[in-house]
C-alpha atoms as a PDB file:
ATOM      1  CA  UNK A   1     -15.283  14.664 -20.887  1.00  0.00           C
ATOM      2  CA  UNK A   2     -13.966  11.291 -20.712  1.00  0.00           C
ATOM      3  CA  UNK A   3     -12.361   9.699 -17.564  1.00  0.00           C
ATOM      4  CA  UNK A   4      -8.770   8.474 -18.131  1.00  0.00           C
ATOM      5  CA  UNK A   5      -7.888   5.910 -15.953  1.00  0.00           C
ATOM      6  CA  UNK A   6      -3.770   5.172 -15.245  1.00  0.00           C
ATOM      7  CA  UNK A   7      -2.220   1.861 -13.856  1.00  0.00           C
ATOM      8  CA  UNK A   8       0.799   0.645 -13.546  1.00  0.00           C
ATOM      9  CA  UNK A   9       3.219   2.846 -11.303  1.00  0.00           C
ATOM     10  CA  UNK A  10       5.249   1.429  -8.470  1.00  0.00           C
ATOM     11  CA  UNK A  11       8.519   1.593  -6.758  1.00  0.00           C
ATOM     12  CA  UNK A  12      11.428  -0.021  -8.844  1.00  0.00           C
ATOM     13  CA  UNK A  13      15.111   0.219  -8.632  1.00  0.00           C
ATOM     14  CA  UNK A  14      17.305   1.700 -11.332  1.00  0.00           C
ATOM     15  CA  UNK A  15      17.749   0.357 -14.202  1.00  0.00           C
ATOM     16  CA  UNK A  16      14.356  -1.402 -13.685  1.00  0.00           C
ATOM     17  CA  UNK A  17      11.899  -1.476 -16.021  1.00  0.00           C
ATOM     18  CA  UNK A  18       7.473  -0.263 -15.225  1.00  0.00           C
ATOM     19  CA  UNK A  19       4.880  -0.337 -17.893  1.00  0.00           C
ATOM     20  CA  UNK A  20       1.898   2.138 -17.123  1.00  0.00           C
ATOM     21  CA  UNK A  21      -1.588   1.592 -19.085  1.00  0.00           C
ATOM     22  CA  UNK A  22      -4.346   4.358 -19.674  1.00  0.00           C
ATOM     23  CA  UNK A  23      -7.937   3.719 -20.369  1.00  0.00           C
ATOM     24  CA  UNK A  24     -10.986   5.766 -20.389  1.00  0.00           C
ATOM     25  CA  UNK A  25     -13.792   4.187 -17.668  1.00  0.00           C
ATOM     26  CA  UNK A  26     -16.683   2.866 -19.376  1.00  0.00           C
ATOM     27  CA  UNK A  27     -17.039   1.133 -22.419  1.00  0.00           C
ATOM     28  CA  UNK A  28     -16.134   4.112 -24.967  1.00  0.00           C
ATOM     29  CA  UNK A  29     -14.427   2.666 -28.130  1.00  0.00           C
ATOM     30  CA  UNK A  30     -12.640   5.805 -29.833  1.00  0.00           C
ATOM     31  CA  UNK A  31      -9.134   6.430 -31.976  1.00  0.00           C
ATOM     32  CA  UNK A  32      -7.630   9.552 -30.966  1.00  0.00           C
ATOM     33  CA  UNK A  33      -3.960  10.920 -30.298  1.00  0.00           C
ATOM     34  CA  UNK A  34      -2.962  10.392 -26.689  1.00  0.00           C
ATOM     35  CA  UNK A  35      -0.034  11.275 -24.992  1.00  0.00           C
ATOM     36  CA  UNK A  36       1.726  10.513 -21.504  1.00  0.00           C
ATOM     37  CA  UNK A  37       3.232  13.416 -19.544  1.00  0.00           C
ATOM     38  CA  UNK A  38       4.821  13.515 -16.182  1.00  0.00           C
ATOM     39  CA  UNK A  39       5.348  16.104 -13.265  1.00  0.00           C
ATOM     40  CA  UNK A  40       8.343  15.365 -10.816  1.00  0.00           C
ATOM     41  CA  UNK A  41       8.516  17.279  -7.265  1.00  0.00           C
ATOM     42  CA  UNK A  42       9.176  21.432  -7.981  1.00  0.00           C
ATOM     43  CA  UNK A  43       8.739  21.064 -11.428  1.00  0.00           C
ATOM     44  CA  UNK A  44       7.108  21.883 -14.263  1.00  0.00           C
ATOM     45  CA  UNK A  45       4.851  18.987 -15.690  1.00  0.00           C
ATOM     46  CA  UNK A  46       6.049  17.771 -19.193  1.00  0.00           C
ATOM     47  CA  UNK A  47       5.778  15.768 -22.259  1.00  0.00           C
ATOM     48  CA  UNK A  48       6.889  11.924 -22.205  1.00  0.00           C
ATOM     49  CA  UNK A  49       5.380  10.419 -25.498  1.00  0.00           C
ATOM     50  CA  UNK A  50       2.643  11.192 -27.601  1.00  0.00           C
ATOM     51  CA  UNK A  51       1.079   8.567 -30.409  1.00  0.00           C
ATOM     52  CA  UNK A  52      -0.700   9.950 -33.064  1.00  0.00           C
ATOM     53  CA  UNK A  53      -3.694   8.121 -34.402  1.00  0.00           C
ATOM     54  CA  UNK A  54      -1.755   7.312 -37.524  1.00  0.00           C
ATOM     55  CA  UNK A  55       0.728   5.157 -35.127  1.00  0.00           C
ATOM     56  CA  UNK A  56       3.673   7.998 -35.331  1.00  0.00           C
ATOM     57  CA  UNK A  57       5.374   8.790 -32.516  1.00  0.00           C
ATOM     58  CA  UNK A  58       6.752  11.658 -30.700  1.00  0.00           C
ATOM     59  CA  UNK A  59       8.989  11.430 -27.211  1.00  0.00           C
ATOM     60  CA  UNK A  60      10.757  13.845 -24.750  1.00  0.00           C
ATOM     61  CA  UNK A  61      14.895  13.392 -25.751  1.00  0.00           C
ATOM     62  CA  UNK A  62      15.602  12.555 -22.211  1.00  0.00           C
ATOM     63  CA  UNK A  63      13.044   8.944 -22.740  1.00  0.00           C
ATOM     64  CA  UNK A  64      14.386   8.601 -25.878  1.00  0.00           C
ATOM     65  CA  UNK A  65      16.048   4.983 -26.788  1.00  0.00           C
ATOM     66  CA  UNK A  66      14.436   3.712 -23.054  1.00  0.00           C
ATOM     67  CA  UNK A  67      10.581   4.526 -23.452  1.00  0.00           C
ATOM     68  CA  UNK A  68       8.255   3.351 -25.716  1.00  0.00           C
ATOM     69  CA  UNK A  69       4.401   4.407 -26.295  1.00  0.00           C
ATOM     70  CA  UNK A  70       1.855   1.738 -27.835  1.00  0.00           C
ATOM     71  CA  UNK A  71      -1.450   1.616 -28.248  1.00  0.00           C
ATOM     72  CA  UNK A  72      -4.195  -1.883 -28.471  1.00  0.00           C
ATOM     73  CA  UNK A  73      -6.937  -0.783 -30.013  1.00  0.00           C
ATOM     74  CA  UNK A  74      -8.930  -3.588 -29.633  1.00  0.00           C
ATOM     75  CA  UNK A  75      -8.743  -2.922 -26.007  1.00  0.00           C
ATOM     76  CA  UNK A  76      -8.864   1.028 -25.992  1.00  0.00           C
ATOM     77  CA  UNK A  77      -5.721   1.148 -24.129  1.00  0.00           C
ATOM     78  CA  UNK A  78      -2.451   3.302 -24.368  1.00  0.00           C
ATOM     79  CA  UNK A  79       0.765   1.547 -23.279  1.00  0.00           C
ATOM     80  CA  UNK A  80       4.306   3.805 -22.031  1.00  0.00           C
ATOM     81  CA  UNK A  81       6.759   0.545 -21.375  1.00  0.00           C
ATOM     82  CA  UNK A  82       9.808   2.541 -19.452  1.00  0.00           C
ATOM     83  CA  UNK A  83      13.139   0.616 -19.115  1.00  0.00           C
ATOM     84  CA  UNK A  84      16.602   1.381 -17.932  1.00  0.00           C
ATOM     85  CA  UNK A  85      14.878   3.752 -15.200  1.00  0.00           C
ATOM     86  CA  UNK A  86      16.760   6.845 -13.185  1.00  0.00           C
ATOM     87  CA  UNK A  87      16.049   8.165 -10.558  1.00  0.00           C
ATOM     88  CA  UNK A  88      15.049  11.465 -12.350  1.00  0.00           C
ATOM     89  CA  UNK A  89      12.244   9.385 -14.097  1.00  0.00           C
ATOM     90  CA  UNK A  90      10.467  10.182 -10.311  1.00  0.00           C
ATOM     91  CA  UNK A  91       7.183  11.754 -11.343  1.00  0.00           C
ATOM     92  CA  UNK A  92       3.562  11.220 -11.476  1.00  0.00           C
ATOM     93  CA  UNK A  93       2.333  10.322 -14.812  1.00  0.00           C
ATOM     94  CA  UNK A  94      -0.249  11.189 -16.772  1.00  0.00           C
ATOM     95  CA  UNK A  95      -2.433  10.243 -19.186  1.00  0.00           C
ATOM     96  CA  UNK A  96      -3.603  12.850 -21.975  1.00  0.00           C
ATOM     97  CA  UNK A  97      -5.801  12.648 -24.864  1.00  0.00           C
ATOM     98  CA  UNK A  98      -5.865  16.492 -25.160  1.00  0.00           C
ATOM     99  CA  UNK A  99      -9.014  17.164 -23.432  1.00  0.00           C
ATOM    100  CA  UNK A 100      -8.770  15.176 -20.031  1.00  0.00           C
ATOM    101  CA  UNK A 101      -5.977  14.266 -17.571  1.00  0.00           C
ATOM    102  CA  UNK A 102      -6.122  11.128 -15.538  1.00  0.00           C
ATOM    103  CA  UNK A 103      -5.366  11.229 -12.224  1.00  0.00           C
ATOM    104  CA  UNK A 104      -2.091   9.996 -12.077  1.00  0.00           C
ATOM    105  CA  UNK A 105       0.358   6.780 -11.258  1.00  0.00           C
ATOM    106  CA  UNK A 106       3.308   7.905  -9.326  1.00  0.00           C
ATOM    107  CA  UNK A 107       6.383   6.166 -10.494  1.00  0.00           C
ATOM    108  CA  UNK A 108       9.445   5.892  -7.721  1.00  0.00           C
ATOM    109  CA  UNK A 109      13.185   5.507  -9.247  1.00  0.00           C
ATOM    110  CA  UNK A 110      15.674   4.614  -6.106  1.00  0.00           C
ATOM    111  CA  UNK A 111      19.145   4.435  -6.432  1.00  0.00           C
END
């Protein structure tokens, strides 16, 4: 299995804006659908965004219109660029490429 690796997460106001970045450790070059998900306190973990390796795009309605899911290629990363933050965007976020999870990035909303 491959080691996803997640950046990006901090503490931010609302309204603010966060961009997370996922990359697998080493120096493995591969194209393959990858998705972001996210777990909040008590709850269920669940679907953010997922990119398909023909560039389409899927996202939970409750991102929709605010969060947006890239991918570089050229550097083997996967992008989730989250603005006009809420509070109940609180969660740890993950990194998926439908056979390994990443550890994590915990993103904090405050009012």
């Amino acid at each position: 299995q491959v080691r996803l690796v997640e950046s990006g997460g901090g503490l931010v106001q609302a309204g603010g804006s966060l961009r997370l970045s996922c990359a697998p450790s080493g120096s493995i070059f591969r194209i393959t659908t990858m998705g972001w998900y996210r777990q909040a306190p008590g709850k269920d973990r669940e679907m953010v965004a997922i990119i398909f390796t023909n560039g389409r795009t899927n996202y939970a309605d409750s991102v929709k219109g605010r969060f947006t899911i890239s991918r570089d290629n050229a550097k083997n990363t996967v992008y989730l660029q989250m603005n006009s933050l809420t509070p109940d965007d609180t969660a740890i976020y993950y990194c998926h490429d439908f056979t390994s999870w990443g550890q994590g990035t915990q993103v904090t909303v405050s009012s």
